[in-house]
PDB file of N, CA and C in Angstrom:
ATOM      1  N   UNK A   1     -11.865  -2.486 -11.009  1.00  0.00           N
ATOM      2  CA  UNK A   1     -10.663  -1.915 -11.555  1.00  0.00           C
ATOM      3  C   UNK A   1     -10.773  -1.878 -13.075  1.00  0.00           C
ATOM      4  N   UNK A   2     -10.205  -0.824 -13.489  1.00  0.00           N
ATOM      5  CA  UNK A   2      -9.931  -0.793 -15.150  1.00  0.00           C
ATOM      6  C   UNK A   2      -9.671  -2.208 -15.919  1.00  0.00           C
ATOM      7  N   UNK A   3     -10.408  -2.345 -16.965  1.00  0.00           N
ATOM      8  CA  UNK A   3      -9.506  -3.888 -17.757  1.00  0.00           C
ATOM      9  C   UNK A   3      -8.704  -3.186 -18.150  1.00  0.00           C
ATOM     10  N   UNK A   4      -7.109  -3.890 -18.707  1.00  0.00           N
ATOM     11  CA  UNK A   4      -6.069  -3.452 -18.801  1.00  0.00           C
ATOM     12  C   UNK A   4      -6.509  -4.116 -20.418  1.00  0.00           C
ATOM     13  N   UNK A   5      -5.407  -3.329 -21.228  1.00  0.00           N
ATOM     14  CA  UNK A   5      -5.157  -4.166 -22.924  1.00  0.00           C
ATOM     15  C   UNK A   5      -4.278  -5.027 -22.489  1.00  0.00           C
ATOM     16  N   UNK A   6      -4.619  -5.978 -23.774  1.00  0.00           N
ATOM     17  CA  UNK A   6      -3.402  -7.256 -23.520  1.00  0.00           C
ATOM     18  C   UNK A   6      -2.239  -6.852 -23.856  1.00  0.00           C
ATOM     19  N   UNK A   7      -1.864  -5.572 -24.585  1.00  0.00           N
ATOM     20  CA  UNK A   7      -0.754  -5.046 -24.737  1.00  0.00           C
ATOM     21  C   UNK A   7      -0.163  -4.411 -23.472  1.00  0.00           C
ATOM     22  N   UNK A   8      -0.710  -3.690 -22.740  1.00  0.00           N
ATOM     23  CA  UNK A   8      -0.768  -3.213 -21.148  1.00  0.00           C
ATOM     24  C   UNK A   8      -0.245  -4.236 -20.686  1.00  0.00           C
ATOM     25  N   UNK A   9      -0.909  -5.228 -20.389  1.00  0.00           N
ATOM     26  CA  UNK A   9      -0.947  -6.708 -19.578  1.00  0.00           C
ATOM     27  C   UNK A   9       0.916  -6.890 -19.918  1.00  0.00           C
ATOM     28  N   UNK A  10       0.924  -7.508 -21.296  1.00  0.00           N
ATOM     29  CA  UNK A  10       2.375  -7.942 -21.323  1.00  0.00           C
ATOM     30  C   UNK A  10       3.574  -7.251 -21.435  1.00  0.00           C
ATOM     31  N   UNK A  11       3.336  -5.716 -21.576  1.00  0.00           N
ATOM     32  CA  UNK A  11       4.564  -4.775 -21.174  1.00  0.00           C
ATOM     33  C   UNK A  11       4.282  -4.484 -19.630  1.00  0.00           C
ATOM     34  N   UNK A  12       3.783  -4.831 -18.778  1.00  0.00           N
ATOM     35  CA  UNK A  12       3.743  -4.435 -17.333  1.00  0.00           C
ATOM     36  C   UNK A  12       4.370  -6.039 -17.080  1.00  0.00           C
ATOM     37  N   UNK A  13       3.828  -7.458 -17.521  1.00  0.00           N
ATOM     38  CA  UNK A  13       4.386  -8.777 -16.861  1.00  0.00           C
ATOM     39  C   UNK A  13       5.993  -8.766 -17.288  1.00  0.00           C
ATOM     40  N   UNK A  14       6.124  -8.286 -19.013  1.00  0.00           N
ATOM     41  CA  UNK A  14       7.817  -8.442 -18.945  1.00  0.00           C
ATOM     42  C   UNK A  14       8.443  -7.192 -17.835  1.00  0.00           C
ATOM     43  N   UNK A  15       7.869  -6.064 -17.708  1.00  0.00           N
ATOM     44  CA  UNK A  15       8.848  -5.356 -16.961  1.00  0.00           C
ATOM     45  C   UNK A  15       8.628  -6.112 -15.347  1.00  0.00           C
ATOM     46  N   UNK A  16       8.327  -6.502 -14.935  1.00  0.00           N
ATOM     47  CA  UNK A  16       8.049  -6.911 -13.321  1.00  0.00           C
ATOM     48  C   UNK A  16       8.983  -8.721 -13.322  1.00  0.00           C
ATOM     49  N   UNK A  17       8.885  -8.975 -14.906  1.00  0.00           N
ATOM     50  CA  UNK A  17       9.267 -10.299 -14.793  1.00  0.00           C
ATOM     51  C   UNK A  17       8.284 -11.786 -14.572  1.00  0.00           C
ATOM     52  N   UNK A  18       6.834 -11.183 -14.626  1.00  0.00           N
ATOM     53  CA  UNK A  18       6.155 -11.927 -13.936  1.00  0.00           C
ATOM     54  C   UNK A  18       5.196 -12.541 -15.430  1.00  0.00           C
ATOM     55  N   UNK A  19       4.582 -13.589 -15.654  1.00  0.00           N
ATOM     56  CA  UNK A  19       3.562 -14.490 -16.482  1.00  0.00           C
ATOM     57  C   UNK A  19       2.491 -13.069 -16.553  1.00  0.00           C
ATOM     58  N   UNK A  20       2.181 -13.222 -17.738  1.00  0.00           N
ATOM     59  CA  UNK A  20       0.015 -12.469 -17.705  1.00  0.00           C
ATOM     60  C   UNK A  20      -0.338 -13.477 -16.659  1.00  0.00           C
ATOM     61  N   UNK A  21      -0.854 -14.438 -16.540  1.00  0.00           N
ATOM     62  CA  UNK A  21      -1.871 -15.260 -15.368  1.00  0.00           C
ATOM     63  C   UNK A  21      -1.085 -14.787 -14.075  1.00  0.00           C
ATOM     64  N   UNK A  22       0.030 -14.395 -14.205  1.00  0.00           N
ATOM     65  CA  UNK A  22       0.401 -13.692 -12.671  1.00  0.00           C
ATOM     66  C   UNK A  22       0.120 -12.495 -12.407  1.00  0.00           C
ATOM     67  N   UNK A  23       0.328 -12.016 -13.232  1.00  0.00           N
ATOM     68  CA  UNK A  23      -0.133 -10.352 -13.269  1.00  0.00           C
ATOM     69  C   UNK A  23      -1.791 -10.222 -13.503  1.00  0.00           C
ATOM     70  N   UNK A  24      -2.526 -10.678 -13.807  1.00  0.00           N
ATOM     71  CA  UNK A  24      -3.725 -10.543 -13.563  1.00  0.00           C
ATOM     72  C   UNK A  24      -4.350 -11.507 -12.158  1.00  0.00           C
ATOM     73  N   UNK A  25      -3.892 -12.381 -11.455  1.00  0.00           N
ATOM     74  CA  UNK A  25      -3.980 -12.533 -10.219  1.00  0.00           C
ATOM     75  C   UNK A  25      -3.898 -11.500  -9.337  1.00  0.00           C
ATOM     76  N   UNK A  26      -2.388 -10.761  -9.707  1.00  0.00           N
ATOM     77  CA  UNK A  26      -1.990  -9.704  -8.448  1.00  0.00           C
ATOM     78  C   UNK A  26      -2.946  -8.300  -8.796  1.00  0.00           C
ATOM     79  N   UNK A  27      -3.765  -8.304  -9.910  1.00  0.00           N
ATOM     80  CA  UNK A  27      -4.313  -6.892 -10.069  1.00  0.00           C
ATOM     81  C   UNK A  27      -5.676  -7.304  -9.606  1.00  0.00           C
ATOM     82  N   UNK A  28      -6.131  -8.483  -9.666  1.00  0.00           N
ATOM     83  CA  UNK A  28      -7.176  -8.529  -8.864  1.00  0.00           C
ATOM     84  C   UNK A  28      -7.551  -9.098  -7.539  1.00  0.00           C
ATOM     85  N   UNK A  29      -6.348  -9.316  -6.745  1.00  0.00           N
ATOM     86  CA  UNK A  29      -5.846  -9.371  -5.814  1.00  0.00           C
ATOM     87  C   UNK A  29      -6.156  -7.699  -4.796  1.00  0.00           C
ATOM     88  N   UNK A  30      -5.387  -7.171  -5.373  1.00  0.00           N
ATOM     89  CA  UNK A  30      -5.120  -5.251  -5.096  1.00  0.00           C
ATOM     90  C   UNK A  30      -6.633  -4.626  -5.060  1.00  0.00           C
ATOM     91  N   UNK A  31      -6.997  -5.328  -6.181  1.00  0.00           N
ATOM     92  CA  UNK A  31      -8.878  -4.791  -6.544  1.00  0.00           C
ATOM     93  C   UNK A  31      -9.606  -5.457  -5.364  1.00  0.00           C
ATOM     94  N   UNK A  32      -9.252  -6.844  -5.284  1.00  0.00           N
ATOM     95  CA  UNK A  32     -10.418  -7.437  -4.255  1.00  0.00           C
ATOM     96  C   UNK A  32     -10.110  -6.562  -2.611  1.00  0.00           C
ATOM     97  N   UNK A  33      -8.955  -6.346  -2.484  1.00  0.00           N
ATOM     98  CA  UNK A  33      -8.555  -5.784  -1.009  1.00  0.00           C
ATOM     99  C   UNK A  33      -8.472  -4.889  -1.096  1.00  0.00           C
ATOM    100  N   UNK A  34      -8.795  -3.444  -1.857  1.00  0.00           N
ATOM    101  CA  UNK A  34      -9.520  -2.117  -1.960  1.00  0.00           C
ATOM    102  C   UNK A  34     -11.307  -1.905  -1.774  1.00  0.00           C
ATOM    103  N   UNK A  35     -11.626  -3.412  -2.236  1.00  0.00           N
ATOM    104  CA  UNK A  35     -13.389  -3.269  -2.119  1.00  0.00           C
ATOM    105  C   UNK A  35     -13.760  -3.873  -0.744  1.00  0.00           C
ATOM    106  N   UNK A  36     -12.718  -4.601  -0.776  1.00  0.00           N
ATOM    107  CA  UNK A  36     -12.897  -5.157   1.217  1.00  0.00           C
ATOM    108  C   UNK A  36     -13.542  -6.744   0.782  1.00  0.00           C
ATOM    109  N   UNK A  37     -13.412  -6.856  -0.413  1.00  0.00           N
ATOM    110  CA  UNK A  37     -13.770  -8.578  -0.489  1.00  0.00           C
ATOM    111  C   UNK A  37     -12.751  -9.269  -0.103  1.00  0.00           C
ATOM    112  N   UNK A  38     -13.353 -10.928   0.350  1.00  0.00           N
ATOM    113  CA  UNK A  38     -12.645 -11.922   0.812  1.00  0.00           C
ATOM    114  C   UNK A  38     -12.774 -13.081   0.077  1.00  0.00           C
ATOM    115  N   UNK A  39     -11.128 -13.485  -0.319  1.00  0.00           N
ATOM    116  CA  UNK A  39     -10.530 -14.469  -1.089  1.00  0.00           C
ATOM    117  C   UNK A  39     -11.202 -15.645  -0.471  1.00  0.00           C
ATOM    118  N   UNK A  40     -11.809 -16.423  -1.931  1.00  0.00           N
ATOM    119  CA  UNK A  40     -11.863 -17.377  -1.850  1.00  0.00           C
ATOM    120  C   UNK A  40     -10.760 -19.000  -1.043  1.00  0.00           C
ATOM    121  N   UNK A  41     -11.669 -19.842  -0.877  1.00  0.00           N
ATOM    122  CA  UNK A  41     -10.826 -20.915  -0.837  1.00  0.00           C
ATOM    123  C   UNK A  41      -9.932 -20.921  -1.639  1.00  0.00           C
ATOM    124  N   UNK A  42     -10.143 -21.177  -3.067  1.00  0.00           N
ATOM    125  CA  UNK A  42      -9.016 -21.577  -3.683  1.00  0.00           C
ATOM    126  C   UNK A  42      -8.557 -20.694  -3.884  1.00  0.00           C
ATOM    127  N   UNK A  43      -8.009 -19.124  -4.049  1.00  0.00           N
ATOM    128  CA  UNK A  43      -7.629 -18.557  -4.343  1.00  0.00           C
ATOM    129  C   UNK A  43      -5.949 -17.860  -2.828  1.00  0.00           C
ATOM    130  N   UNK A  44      -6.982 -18.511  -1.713  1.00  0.00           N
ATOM    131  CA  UNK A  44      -6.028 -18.866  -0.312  1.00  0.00           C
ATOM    132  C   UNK A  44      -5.006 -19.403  -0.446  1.00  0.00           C
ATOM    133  N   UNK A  45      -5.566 -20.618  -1.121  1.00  0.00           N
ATOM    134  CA  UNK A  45      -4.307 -22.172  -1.082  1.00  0.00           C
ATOM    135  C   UNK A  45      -3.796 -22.802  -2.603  1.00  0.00           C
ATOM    136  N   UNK A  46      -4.682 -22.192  -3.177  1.00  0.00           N
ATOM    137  CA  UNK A  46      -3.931 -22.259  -5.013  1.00  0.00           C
ATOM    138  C   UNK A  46      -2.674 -22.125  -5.080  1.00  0.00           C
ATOM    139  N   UNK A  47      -1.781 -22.841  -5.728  1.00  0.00           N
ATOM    140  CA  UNK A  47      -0.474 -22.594  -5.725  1.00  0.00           C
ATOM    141  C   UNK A  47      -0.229 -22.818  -7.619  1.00  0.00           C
ATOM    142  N   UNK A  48      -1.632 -22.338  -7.956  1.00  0.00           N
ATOM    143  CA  UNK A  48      -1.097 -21.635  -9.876  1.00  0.00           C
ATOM    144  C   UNK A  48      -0.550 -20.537  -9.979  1.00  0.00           C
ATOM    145  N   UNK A  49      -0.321 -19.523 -10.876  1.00  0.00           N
ATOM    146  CA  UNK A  49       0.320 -18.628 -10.647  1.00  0.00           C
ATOM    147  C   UNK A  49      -0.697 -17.562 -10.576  1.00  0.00           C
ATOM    148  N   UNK A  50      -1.861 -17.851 -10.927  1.00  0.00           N
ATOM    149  CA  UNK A  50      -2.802 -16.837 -10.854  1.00  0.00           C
ATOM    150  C   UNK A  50      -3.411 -16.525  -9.316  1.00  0.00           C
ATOM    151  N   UNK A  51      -3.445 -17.646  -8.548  1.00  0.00           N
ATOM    152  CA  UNK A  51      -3.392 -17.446  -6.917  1.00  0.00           C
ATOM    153  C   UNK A  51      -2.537 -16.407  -6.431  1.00  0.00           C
ATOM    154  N   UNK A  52      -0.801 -17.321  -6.633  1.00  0.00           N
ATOM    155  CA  UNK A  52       0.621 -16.732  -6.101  1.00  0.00           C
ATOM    156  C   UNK A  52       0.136 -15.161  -6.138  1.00  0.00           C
ATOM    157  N   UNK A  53      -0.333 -15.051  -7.625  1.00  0.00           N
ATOM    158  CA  UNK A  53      -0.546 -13.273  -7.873  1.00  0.00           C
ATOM    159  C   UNK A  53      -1.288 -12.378  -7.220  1.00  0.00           C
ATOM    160  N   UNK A  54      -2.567 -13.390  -6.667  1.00  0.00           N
ATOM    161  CA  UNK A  54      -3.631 -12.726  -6.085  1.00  0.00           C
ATOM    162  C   UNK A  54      -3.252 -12.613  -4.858  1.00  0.00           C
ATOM    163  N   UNK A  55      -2.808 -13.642  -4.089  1.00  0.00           N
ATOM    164  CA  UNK A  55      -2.267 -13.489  -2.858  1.00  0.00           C
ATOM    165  C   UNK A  55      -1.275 -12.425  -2.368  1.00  0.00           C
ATOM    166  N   UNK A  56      -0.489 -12.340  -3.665  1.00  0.00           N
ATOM    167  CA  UNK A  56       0.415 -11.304  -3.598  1.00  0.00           C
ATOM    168  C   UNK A  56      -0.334 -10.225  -3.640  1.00  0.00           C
ATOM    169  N   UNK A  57      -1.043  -9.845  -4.595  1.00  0.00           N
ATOM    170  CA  UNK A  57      -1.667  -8.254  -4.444  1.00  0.00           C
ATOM    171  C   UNK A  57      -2.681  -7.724  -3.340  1.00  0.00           C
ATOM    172  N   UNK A  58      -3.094  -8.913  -2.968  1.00  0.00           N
ATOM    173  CA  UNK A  58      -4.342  -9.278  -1.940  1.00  0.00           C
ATOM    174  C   UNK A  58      -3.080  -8.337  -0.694  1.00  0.00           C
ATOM    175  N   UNK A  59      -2.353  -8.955  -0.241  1.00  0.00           N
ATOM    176  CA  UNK A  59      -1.698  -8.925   1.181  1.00  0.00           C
ATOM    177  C   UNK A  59      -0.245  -7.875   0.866  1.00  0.00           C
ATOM    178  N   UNK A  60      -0.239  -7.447  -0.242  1.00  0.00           N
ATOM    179  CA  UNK A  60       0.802  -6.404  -1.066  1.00  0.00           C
ATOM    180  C   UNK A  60       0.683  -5.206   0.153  1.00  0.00           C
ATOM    181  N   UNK A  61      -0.833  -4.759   0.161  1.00  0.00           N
ATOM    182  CA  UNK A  61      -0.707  -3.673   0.682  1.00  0.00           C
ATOM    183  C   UNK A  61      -0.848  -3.682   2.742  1.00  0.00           C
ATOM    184  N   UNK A  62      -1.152  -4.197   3.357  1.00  0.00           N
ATOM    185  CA  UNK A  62      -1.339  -4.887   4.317  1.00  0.00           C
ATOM    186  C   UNK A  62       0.578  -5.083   4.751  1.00  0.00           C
ATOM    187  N   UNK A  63       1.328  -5.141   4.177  1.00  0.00           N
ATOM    188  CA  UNK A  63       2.634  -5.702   4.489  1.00  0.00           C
ATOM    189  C   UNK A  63       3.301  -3.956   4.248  1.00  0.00           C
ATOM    190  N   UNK A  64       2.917  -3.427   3.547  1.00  0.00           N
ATOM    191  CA  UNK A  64       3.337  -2.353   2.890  1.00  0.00           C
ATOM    192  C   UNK A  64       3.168  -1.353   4.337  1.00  0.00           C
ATOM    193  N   UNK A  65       2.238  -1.266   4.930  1.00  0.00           N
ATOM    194  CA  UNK A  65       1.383  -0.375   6.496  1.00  0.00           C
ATOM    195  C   UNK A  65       2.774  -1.351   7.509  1.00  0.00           C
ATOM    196  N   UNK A  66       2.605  -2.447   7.252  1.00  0.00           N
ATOM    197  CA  UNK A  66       3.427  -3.391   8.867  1.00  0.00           C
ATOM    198  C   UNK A  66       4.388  -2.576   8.895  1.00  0.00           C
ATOM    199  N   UNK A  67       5.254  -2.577   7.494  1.00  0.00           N
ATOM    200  CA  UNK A  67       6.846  -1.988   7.367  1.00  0.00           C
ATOM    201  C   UNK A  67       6.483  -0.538   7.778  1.00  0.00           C
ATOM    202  N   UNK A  68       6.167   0.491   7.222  1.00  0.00           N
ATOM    203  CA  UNK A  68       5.671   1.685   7.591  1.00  0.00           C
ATOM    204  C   UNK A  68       5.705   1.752   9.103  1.00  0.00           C
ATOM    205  N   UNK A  69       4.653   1.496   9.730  1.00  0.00           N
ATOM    206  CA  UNK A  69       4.347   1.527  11.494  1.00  0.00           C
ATOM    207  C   UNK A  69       5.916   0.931  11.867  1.00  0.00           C
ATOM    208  N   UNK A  70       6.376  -0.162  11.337  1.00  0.00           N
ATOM    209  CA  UNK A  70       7.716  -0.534  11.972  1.00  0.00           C
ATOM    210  C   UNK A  70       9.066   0.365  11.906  1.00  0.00           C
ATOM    211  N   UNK A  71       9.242   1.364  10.893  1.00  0.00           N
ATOM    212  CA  UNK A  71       9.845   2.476  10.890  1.00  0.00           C
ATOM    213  C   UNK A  71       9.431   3.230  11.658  1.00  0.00           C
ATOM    214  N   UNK A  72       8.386   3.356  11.834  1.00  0.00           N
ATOM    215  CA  UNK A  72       8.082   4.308  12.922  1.00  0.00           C
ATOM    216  C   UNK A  72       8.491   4.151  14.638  1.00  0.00           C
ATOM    217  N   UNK A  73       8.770   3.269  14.405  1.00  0.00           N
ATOM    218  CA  UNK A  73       9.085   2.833  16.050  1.00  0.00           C
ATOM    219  C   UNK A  73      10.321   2.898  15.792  1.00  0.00           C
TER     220      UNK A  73
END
């Protein structure tokens, strides 16, 4: 994925509300589960915010398809 500027970085974390170490979790989170890589141990059960983020972007899109197919029914 693109590196973002650190100016990027902290006008995207204040608008979402979220830390930089969170917001760069969840963007490489999104990146690792577009290339089809698999999260580390710690990155599973980390509870820093740079995990929370990854986990979040990791399984962002995966939840995003459940809801979808579930409208559909």
């Amino acid at each position: 994925m693109k590196m973002l500027s650190e100016k990027t970085v902290k006008v995207l974390a204040e608008q979402y509300g979220w830390t930089a170490t969170y917001l760069e979790g969840y963007i490489n989170g999104k990146s690792a589960r577009r290339r089809g890589l698999v999260p580390s141990t710690f990155q599973l059960i980390g509870i820093d915010e740079y995990c929370l983020g990854y986990r979040a972007g990791y399984y962002a899109a995966d939840r995003a398809r459940r809801v979808a197919k579930a409208a559909e029914k």
